[in-house]
Protein backbone atom coordinates (compact mmCIF):
# COMPACT_ATOMS: atom_id res chain seq x y z
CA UNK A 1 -58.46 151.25 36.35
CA UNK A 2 -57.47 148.77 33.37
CA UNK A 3 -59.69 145.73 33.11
CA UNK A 4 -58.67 142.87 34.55
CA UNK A 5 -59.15 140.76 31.30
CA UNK A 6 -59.79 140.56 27.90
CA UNK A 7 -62.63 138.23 27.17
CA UNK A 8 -63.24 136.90 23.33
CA UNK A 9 -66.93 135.81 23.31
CA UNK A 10 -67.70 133.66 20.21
CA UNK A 11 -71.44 133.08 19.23
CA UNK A 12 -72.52 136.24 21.66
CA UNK A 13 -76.24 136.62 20.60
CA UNK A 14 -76.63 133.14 21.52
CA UNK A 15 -79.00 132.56 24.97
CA UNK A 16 -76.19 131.45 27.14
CA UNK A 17 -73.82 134.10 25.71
CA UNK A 18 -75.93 136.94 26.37
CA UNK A 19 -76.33 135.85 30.31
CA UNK A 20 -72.89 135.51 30.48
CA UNK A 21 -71.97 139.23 28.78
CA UNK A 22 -73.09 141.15 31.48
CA UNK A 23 -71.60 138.65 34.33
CA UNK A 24 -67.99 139.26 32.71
CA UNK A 25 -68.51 143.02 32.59
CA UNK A 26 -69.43 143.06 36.28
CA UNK A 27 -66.14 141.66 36.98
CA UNK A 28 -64.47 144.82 35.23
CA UNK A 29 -63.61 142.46 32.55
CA UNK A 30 -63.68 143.87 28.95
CA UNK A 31 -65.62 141.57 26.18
CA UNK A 32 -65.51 141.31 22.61
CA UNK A 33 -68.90 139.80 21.47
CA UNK A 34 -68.95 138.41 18.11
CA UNK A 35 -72.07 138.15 16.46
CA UNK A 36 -73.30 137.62 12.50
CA UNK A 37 -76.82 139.35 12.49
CA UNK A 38 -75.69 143.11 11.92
CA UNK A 39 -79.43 143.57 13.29
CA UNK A 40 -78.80 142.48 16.54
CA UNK A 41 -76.12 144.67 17.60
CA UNK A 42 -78.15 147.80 19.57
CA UNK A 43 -79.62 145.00 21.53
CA UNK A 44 -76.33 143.26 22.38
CA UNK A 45 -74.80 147.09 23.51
CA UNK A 46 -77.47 147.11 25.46
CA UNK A 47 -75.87 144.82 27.68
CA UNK A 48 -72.90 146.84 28.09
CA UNK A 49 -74.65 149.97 29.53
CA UNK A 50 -74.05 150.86 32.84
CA UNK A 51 -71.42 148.30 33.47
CA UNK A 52 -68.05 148.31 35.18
CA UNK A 53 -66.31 146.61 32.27
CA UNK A 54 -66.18 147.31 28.10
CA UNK A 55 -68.49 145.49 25.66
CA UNK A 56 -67.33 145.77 22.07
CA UNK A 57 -69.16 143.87 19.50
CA UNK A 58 -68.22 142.81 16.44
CA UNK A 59 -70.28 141.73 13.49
CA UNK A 60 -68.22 138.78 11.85
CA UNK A 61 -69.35 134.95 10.41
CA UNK A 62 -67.56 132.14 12.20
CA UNK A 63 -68.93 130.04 9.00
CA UNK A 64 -66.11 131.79 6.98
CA UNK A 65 -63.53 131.44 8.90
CA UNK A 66 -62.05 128.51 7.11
CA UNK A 67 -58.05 128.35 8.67
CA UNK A 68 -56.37 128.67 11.78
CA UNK A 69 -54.92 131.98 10.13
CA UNK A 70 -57.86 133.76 9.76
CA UNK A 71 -59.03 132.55 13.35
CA UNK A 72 -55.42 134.12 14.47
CA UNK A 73 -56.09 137.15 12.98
CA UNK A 74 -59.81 138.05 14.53
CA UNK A 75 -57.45 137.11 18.19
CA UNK A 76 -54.49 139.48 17.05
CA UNK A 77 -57.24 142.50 16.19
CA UNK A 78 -59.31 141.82 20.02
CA UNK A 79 -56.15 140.50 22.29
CA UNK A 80 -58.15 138.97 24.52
CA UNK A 81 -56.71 136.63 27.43
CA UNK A 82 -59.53 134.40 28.17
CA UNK A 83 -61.97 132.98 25.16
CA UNK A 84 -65.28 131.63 25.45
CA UNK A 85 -66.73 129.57 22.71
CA UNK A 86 -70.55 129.56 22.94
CA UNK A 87 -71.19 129.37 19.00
CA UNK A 88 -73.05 126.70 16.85
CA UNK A 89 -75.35 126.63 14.02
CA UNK A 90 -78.16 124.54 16.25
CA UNK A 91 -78.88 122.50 13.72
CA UNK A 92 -80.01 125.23 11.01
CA UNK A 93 -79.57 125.02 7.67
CA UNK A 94 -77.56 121.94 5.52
CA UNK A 95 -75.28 119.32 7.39
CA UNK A 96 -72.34 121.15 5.92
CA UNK A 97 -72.60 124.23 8.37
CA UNK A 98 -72.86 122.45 11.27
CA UNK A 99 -69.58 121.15 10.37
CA UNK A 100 -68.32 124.67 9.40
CA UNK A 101 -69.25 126.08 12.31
CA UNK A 102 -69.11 123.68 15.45
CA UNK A 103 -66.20 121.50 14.13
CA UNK A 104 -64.34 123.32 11.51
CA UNK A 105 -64.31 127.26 12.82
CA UNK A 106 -64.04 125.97 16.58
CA UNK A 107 -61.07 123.97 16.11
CA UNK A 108 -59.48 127.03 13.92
CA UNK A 109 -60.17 129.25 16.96
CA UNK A 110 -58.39 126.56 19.14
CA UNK A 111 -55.65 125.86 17.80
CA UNK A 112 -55.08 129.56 17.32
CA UNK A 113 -55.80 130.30 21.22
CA UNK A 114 -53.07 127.51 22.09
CA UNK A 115 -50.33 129.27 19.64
CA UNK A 116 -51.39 132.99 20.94
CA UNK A 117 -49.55 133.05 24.77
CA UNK A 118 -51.28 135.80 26.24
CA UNK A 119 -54.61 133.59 26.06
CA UNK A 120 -54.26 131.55 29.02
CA UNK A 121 -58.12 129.98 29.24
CA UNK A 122 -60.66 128.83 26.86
CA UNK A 123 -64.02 127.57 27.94
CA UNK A 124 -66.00 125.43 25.45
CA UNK A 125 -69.71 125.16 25.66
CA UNK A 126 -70.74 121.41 24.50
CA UNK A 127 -73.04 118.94 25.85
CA UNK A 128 -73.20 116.14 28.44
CA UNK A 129 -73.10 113.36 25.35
CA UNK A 130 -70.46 114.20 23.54
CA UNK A 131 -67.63 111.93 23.85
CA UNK A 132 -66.56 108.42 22.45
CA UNK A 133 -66.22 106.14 24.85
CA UNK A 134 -68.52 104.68 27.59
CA UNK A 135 -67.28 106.16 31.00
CA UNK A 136 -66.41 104.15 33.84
CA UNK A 137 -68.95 105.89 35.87
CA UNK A 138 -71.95 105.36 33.88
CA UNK A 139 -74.23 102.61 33.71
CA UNK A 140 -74.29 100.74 30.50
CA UNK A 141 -78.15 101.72 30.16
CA UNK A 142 -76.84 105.39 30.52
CA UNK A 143 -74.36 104.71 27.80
CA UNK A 144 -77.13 103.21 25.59
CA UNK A 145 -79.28 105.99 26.69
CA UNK A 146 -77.00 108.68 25.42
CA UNK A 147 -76.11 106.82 21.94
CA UNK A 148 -79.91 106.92 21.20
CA UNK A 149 -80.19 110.03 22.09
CA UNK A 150 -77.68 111.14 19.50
CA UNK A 151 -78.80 108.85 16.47
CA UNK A 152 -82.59 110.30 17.01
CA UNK A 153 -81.84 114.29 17.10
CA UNK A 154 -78.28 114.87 17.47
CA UNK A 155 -76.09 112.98 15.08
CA UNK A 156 -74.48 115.94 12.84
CA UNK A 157 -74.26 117.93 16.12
CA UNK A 158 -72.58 115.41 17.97
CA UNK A 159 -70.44 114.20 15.12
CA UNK A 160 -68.84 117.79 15.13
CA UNK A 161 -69.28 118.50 18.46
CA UNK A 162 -67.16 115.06 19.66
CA UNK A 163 -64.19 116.90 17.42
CA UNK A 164 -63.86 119.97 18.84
CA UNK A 165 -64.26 118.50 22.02
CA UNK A 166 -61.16 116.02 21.64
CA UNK A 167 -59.04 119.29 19.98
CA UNK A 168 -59.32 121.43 23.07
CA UNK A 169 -58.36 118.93 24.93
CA UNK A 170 -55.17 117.77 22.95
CA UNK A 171 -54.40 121.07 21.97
CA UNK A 172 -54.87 122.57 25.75
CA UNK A 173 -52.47 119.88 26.97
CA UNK A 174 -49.84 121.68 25.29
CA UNK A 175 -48.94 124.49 27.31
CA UNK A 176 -48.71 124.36 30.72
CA UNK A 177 -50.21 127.69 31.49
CA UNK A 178 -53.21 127.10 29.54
CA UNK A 179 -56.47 125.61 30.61
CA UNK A 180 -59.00 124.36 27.97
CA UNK A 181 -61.85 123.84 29.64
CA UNK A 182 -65.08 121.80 28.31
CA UNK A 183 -68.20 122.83 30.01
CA UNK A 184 -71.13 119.84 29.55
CA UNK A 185 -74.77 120.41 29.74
CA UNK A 186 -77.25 118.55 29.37
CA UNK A 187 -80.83 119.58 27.56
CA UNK A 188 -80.85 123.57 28.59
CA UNK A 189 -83.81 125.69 30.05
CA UNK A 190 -84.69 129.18 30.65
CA UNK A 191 -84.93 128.17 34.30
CA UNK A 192 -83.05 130.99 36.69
CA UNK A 193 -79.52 130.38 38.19
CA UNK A 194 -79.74 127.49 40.73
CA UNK A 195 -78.03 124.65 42.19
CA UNK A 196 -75.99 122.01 40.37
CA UNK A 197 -74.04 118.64 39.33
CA UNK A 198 -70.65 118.91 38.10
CA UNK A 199 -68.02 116.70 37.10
CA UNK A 200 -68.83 112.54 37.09
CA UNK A 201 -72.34 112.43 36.93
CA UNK A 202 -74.06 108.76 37.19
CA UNK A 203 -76.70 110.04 34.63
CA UNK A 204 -76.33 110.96 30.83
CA UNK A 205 -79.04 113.01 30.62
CA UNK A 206 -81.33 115.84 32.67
CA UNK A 207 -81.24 119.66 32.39
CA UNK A 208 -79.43 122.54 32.22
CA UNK A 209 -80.10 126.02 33.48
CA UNK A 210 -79.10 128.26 30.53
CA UNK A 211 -78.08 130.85 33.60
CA UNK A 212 -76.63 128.36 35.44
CA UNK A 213 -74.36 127.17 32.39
CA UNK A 214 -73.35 131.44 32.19
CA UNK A 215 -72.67 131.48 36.16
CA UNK A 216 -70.38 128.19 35.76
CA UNK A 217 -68.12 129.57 32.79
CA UNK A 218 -67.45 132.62 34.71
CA UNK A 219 -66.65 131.04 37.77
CA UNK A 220 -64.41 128.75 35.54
CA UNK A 221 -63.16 131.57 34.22
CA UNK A 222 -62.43 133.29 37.23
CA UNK A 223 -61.09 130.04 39.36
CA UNK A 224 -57.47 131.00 39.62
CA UNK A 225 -56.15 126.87 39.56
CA UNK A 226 -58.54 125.80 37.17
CA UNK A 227 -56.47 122.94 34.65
CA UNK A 228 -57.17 121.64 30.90
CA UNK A 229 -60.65 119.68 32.01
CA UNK A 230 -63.78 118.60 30.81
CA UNK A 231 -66.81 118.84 33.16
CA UNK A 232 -70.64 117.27 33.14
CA UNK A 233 -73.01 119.59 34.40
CA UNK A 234 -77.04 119.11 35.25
CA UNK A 235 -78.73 121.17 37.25
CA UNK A 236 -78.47 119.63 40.95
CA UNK A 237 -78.18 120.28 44.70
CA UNK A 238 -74.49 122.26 44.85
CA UNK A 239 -73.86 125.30 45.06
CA UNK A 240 -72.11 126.56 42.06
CA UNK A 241 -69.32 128.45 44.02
CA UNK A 242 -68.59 125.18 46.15
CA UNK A 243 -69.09 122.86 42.93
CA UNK A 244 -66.57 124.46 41.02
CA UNK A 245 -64.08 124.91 44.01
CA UNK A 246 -64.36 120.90 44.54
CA UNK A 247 -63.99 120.44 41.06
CA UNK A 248 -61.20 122.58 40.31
CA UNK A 249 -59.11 121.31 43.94
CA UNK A 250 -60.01 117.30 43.01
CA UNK A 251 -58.74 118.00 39.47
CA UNK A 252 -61.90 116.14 38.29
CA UNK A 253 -61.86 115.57 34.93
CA UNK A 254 -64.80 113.90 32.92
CA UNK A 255 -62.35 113.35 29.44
CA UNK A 256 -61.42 109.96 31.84
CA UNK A 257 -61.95 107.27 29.47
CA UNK A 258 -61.39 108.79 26.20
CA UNK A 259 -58.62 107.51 23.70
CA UNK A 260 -57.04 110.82 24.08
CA UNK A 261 -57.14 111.07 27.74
């Protein structure tokens, strides 16, 4: 039986990326994990083994990949359908990679999804503060909240991170039969897979199941009338199957509010 998809994972030796590897390949899905420690690939197979779908990883540096061409021509070599961006440089290492990596190589990769047809989804990995504007459903001490938040330990982070963000979104709106999806945690744990808050949260801040972020993009992934979005997500008192269903059926969409939106 051919897989049913084609999965691009970007950052795959990342926490989150390595919980959501093994729920792709139980869906008979093939993934290609990119990685840029040539150490860690035997434990990244490992993954793989005894698994209905394909794991193929490939050692490669987002940092270098300085154009939309070269982005295009990692897609052209894997052919996935569906691409997952859960890369960054957390906050090693000089200002400048940050950018590189989390603005710079991101935005490459989406803009080169959007102009590649057979890619119909990609699901972004960012966090709960990352946007420009104050949203109509927060509280102006949540807004405050969030901007201090980001001037004490986030700033280069958010200053690419706010980019990228606003790029899926623009670019995704493009195509019709592509859904850019932004996926918003807030500070993440090692806690197990549990219940959640998605979509307009009242709070700016909380935390994030690392699990539960996995278990989210591959429900997004899999959710069949899922359209270009972004969505907040804390850990909460949904289930994720029914949070994702109300999400995807209500349209919510958390870019409301944005100068882009």
């Amino acid at each position: 039986m051919s897989s049913l998809h084609n999965v691009l994972l970007l950052g795959g030796s990342g926490k989150v990326a390595q919980l959501l590897t093994p729920l792709l390949l139980q869906r008979s899905w093939n993934v290609t994990s990119i990685i840029r420690d040539p150490a860690q690939v035997a434990n990244l197979q490992k993954l793989g083994e005894g698994q209905s779908g394909k794991l193929n990883v490939l050692v490669r540096s987002l940092e270098e990949v300085t154009s939309e061409a070269q982005a295009k021509s990692l897609i052209d070599e894997v052919k996935p359908d569906y691409v997952v961006w859960s890369a960054g440089a957390g906050g090693k290492g000089a200002p400048e990679r940050t950018f590189k990596i989390d603005r710079d190589a991101a935005c490459h990769f989406i803009r080169a999804s959007v102009r590649t047809p057979s890619i119909t989804k990609f699901v972004m990995i960012s966090f709960i503060g990352s946007r420009l504007r104050k949203p109509s459903w927060w509280s102006e001490e949540a807004w405050q909240e969030n901007l201090n938040t980001i001037e004490k330990v986030l700033q280069r982070y958010y200053e690419a991170k706010v980019v990228a963000d606003e790029v899926l979104y623009v670019e995704g709106k493009k195509r019709k039969d592509f859904a850019g999806i932004c996926l918003r945690p807030g500070v993440l744990t090692m806690e197990p897979v549990g219940k959640v808050s998605l979509g307009k949260l009242p709070v700016s801040n909380g935390t994030s199941s690392r699990a539960s972020v996995a278990h989210l993009t591959g429900l997004l992934l899999d959710a069949p009338h899922v359209k270009n979005c972004w969505l907040d997500m804390l850990d909460g008192d949904e289930d994720p199957e029914t949070a994702v269903k109300r999400c995807v059926e209500e349209g919510v969409d958390c870019a409301e509010g944005e100068p882009f939106y």
